[in-house]
Protein backbone atom coordinates (compact mmCIF):
# COMPACT_ATOMS: atom_id res chain seq x y z
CA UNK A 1 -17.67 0.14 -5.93
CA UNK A 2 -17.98 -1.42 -2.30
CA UNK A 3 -17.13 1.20 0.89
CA UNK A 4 -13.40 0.43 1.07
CA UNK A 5 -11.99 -1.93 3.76
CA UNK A 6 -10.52 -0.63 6.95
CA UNK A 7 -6.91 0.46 6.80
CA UNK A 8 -3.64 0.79 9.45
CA UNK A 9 -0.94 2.60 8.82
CA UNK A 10 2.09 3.00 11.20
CA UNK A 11 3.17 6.69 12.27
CA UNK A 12 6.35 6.32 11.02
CA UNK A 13 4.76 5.80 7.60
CA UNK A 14 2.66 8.14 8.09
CA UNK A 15 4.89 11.10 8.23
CA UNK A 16 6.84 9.69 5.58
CA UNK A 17 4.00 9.85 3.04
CA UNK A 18 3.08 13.18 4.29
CA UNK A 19 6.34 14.52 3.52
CA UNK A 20 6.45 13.15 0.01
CA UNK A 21 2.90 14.51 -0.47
CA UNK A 22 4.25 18.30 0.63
CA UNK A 23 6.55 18.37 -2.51
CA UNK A 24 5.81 20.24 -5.33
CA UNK A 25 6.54 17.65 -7.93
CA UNK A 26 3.91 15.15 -6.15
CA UNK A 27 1.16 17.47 -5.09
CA UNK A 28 0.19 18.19 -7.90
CA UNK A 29 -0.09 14.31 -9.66
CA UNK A 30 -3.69 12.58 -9.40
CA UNK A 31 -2.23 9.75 -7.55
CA UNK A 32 -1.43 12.10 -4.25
CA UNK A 33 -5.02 13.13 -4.11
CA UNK A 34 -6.04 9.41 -4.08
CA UNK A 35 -2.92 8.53 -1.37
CA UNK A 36 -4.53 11.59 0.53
CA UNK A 37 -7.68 10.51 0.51
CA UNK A 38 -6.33 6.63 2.01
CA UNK A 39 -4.17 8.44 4.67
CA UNK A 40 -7.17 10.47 5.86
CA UNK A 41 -9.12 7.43 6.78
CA UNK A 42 -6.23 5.14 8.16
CA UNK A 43 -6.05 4.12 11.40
CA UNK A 44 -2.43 5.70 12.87
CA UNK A 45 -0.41 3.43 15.25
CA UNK A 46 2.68 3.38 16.18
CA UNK A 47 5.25 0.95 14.57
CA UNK A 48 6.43 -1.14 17.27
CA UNK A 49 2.47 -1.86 17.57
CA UNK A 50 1.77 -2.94 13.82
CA UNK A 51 0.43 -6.13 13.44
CA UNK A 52 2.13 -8.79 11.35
CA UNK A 53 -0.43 -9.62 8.56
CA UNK A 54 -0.72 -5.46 8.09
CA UNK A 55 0.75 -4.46 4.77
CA UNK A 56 3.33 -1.60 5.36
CA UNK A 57 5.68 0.49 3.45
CA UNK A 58 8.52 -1.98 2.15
CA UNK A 59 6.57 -4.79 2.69
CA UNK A 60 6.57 -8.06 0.62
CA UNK A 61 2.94 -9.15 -0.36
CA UNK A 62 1.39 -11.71 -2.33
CA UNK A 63 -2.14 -10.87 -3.53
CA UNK A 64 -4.71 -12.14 -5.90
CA UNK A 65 -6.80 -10.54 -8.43
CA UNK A 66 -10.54 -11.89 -7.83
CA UNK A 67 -11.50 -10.97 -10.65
CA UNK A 68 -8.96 -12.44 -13.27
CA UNK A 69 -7.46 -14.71 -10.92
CA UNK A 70 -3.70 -13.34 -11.31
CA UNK A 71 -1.60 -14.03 -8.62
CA UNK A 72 1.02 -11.05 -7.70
CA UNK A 73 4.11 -10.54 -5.71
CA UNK A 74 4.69 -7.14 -4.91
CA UNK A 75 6.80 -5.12 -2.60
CA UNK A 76 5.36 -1.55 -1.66
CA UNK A 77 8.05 1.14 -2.10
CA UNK A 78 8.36 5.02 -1.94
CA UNK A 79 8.57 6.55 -6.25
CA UNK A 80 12.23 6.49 -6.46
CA UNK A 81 12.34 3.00 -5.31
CA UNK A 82 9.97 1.58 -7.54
CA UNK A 83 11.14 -1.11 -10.60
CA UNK A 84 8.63 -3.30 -12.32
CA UNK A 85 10.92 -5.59 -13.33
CA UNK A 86 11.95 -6.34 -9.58
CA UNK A 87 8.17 -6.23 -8.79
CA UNK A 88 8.59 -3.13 -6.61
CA UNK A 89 5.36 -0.49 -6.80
CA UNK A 90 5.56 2.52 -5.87
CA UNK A 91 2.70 3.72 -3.34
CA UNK A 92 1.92 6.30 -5.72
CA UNK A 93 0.44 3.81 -8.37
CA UNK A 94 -3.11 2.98 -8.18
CA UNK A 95 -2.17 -0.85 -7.36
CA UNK A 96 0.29 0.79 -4.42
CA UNK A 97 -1.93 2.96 -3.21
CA UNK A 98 -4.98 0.20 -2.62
CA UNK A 99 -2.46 -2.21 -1.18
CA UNK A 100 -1.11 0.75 1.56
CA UNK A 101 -2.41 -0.55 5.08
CA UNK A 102 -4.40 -3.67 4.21
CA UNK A 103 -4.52 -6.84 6.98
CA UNK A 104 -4.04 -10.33 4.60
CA UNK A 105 -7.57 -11.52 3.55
CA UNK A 106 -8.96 -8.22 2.92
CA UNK A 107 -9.57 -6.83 -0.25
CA UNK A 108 -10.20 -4.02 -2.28
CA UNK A 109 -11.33 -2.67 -5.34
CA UNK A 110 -9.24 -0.32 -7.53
CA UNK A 111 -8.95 0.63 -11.41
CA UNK A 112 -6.41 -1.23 -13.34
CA UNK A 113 -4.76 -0.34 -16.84
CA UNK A 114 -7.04 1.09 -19.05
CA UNK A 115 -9.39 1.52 -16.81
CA UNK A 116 -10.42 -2.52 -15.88
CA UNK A 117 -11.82 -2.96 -12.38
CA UNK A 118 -9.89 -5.17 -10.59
CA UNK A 119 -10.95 -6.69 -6.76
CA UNK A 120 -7.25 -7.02 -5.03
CA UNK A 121 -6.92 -9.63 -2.08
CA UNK A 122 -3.59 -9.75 -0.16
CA UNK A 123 -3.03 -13.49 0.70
CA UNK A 124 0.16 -13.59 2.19
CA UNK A 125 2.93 -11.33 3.66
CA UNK A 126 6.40 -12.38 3.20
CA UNK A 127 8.44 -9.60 4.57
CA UNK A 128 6.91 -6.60 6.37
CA UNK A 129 9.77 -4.37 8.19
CA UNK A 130 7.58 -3.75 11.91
CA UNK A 131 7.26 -7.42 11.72
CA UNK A 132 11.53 -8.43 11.15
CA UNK A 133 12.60 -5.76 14.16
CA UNK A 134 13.68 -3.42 11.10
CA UNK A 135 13.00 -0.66 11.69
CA UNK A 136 14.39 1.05 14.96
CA UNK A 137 12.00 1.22 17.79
């Protein structure tokens, strides 16, 4: 697989994910190793600083699979937010985890269901909390 993209994560989101790392029930799941492993190479700033086209926690992103051409719609939540149905991934999901702190046009490769590789490309972002004014500053 290519060297992943560059990532930016807010501070804000920052502690929150380290927080939900700390807990028992999460440290110990696969997917917080690979969240750990994001956070560690993320570039921290603070919130009122985020870029627009950076996706956050609770943002709204459209992305495309490059490889099977699916088009998604996806907001990024925290695990007890998360509802297929409504299209809401948790950041704890392989899919969630990729998307965490990508700029739109950047993309990234990550293991889908059973295993497929799948190249991820965030086209759009519809709602991203920095961006609307919030979150307080």
């Amino acid at each position: 697989m290519a060297t992943p993209p560059p990532i930016t994560v807010s501070s804000r989101d920052l502690d929150q994910l380290e927080r939900l790392l700390e807990s028992p029930a999460v440290a110990a799941l696969p997917a917080a190793a690979a969240l750990g492993r994001e956070l560690e190479r993320a570039n921290v700033i603070a919130p009122a600083d985020m870029p627009a086209d950076v996706v956050t926690m609770n943002s709204e992103v459209t992305c495309v699979d490059e490889v099977g051409g699916e088009r998604h719609r996806l907001t990024l939540v925290y695990p007890p937010d998360a509802d297929v149905d409504r299209h809401r991934v948790s950041v704890l999901a392989p899919v969630g985890t990729a998307l965490l702190g990508l700029s739109v046009g950047q993309s990234i490769d990550w293991s889908g269901p059973g295993g497929r590789s799948l190249r991820l490309r965030v086209t759009s972002i519809a709602y991203q909390p920095e961006a609307s004014g919030a979150l307080p500053r």
